[in-house]
Protein backbone atom coordinates (compact mmCIF):
# COMPACT_ATOMS: atom_id res chain seq x y z
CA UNK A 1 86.42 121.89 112.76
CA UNK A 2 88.23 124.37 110.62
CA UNK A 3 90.18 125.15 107.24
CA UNK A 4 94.11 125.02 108.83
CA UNK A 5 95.71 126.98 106.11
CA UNK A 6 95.57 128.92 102.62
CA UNK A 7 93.12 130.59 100.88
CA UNK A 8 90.00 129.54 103.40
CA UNK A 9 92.04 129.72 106.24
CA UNK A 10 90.36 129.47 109.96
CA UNK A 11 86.80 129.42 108.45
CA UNK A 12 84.80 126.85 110.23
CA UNK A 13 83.33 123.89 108.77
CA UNK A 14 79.82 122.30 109.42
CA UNK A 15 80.11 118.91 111.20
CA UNK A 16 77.69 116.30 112.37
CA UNK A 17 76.67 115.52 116.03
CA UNK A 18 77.20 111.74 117.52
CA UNK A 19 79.75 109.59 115.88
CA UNK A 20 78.60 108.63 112.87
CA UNK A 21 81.67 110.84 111.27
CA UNK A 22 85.29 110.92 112.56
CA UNK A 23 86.23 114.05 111.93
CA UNK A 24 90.20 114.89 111.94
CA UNK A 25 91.61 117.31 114.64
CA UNK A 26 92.95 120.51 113.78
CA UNK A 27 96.80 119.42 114.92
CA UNK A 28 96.64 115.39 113.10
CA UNK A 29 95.17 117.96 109.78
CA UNK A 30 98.55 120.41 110.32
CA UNK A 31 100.63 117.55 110.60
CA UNK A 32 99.22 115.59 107.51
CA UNK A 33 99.76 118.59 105.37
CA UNK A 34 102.97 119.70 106.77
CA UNK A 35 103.96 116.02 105.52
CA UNK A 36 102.66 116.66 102.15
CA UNK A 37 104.03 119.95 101.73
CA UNK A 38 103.18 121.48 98.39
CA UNK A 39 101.75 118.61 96.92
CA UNK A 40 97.61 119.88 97.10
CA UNK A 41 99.27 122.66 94.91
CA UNK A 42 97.84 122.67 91.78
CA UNK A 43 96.77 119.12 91.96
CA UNK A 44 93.23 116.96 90.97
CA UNK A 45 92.10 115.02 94.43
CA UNK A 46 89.67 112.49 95.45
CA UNK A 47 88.24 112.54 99.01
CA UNK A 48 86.90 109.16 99.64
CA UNK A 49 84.59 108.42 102.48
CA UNK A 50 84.23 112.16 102.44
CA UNK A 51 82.22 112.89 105.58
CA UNK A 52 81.74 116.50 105.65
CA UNK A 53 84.87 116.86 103.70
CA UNK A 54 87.71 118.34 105.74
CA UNK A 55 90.63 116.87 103.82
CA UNK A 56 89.25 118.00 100.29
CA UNK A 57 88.60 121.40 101.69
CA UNK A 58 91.90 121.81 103.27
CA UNK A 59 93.79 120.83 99.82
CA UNK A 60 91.15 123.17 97.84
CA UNK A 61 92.13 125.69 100.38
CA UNK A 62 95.78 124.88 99.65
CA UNK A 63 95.74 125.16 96.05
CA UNK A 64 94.43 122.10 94.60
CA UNK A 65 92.88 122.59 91.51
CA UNK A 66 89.88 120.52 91.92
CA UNK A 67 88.56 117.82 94.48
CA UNK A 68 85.83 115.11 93.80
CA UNK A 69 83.68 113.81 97.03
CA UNK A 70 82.84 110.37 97.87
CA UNK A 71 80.39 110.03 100.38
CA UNK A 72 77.18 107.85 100.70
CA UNK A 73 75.78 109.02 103.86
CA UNK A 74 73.01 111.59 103.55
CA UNK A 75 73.19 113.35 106.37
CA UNK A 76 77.49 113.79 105.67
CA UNK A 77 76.84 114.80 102.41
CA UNK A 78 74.02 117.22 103.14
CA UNK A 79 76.57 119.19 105.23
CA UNK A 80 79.25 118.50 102.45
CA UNK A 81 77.47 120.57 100.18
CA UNK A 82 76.63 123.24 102.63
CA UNK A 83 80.65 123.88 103.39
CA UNK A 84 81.14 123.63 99.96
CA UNK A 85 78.74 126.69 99.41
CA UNK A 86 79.37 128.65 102.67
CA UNK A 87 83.29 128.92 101.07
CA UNK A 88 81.69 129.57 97.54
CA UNK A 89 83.73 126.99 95.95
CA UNK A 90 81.35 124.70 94.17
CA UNK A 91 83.04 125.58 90.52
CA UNK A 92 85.94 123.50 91.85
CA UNK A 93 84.30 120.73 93.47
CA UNK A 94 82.05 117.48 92.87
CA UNK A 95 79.99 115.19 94.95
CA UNK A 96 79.62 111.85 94.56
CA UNK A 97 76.78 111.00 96.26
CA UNK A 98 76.82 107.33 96.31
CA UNK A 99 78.80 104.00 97.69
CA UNK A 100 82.74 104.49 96.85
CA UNK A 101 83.07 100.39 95.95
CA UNK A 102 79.85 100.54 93.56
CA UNK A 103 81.50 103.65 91.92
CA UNK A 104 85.15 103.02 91.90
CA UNK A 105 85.75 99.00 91.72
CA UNK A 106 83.53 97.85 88.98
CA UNK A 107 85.25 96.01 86.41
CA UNK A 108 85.57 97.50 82.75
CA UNK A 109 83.97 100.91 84.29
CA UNK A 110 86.25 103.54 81.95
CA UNK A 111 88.92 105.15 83.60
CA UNK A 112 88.83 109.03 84.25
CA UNK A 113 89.43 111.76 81.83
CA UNK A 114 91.63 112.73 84.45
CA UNK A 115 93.97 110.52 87.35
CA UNK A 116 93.47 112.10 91.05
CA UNK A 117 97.33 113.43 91.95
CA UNK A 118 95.86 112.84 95.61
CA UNK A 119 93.48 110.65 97.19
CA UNK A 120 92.17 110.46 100.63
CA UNK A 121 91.53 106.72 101.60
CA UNK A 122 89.47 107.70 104.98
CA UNK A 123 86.98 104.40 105.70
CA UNK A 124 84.70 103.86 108.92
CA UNK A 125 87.60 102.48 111.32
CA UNK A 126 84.84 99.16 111.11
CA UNK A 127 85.79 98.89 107.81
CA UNK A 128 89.28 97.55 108.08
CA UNK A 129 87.31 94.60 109.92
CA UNK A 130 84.38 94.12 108.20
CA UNK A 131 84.72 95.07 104.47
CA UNK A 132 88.78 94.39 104.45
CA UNK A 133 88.77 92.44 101.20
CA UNK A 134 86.56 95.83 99.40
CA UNK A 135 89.15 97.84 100.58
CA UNK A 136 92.07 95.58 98.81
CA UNK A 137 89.86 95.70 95.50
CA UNK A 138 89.44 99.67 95.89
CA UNK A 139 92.94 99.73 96.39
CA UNK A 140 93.95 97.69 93.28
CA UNK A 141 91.27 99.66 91.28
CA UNK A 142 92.94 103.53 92.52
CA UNK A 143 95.99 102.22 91.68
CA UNK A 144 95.05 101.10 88.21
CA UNK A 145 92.71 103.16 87.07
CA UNK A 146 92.30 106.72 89.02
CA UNK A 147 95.70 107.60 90.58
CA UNK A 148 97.88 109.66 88.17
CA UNK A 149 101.58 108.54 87.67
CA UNK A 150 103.83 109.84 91.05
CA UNK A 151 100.07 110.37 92.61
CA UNK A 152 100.52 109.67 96.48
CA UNK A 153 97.09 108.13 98.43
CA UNK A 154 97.21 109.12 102.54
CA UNK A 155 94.85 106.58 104.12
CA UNK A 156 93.53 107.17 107.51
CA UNK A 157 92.36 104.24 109.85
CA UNK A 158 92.86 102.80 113.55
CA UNK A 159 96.50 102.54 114.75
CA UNK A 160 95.71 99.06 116.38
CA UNK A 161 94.68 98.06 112.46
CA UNK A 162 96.93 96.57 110.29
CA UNK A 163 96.01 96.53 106.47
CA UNK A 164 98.17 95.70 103.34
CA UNK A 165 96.66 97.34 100.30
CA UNK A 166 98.49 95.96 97.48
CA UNK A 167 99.83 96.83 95.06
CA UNK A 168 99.96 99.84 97.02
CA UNK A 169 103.41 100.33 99.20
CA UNK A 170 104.28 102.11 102.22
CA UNK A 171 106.35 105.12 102.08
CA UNK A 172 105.45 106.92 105.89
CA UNK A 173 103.55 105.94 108.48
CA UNK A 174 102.38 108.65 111.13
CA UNK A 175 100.59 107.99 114.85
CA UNK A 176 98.18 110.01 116.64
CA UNK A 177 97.05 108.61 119.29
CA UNK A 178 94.35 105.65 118.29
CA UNK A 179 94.73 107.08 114.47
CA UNK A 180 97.28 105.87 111.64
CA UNK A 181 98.00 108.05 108.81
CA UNK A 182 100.09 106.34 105.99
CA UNK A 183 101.31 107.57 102.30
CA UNK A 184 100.76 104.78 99.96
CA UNK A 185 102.31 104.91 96.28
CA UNK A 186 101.49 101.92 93.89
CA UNK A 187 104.76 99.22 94.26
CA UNK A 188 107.67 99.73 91.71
C-alpha cells in the first residue's frame, strides 16, 4: 500500500497482515480520486473506519488541510499512528481512537467547531448486514451535524450490498470488482 499522488507521493504505508483490514488497491485509490478531482484541496476530512488510514493520507497528501481518524481497532490504529509519523504529518492529523457510532450518533452531542468537507464512510463489508440500522443513524447524524454545506461523503462497501442511507442521495456509483464506491450528498 502506497500514497498515489501529491505531496507524499509513492511512500509506502504500514498495513496489517490477515484480513482484519480491507485495504484499497492502488488503481480503485487512483480512480476514487481522479473522481474527486480537486476536492481534498484545501478541505477538513473525516476517515471513518480508518484502518491504517489510506484514504485520509491520500487527501492529506493531496492538499487537504486536515483529516480526523476513526478507528477502534488497536492493532489498525497502532499502525495509523505509525504512518502518520513516518510522513511527519501529525500537526495535521487526529485519531479517534474509539467506536465511530458511540462518538458520532449520540443525541444532543454538540456539533463540531468545524463540518468535514469530506468524509470517508469505509465499514467492515459485515457491517452492511449486521449493524445496517447504525449505519442509517450515522448517516442521518453526518448529514446533520458533521458534513459542511456542498460536503460530498464516498462510502465504500460490497458491490453485492445494497444500502440506502437517507437522507443521504446518490450522485455516482463506481464498481471494482466485489467493491462499490458511491458519492453521497445529503437530499435537496
Amino acid at each position: 500500500m502506497r500514497i498515489i499522488a501529491g505531496e507524499f507521493r509513492g511512500r509506502r504505508l504500514l498495513s496489517p497482515r490477515g484480513t482484519s483490514t480491507r485495504p484499497i488497491t492502488d488503481r480503485v485509490k487512483q480512480s476514487l480520486f481522479d473522481v474527486l478531482a480537486g476536492r481534498p484541496e484545501g478541505a477538513m476530512v473525516y476517515d471513518l473506519f480508518a484502518g491504517t488510514g489510506s484514504l485520509g493520507l491520500e487527501a492529506l497528501s493531496r492538499g487537504a488541510r486536515h483529516v480526523s481518524f476513526f478507528e477502534a481497532d488497536r492493532s489498525a490504529t497502532a499502525l495509523l499512528r505509525r504512518n502518520i509519523a513516518a510522513l511527519g504529518c501529525e500537526a495535521r492529523c487526529a485519531v479517534v481512537a474509539a467506536d465511530v457510532f458511540a462518538c458520532l450518533c449520540r443525541r444532543g452531542r454538540s456539533a463540531p467547531a468545524e463540518r468535514a468537507d469530506l468524509i470517508f464512510l469505509d465499514p467492515p463489508y459485515r457491517f452492511l448486514v449486521e449493524r445496517a440500522d447504525d449505519l442509517r443513524e450515522l448517516a442521518r447524524s453526518l448529514a446533520d451535524a458533521y458534513l459542511a454545506p456542498g460536503g460530498l461523503i464516498v462510502f465504500r462497501h460490497d458491490a453485492r450490498d445494497e444500502l440506502e442511507l437517507p437522507p443521504l442521495a446518490l450522485v455516482d456509483r463506481r464498481e471494482y470488482g466485489r467493491m462499490a464506491v458511491e458519492l453521497l450528498t445529503p437530499a435537496a
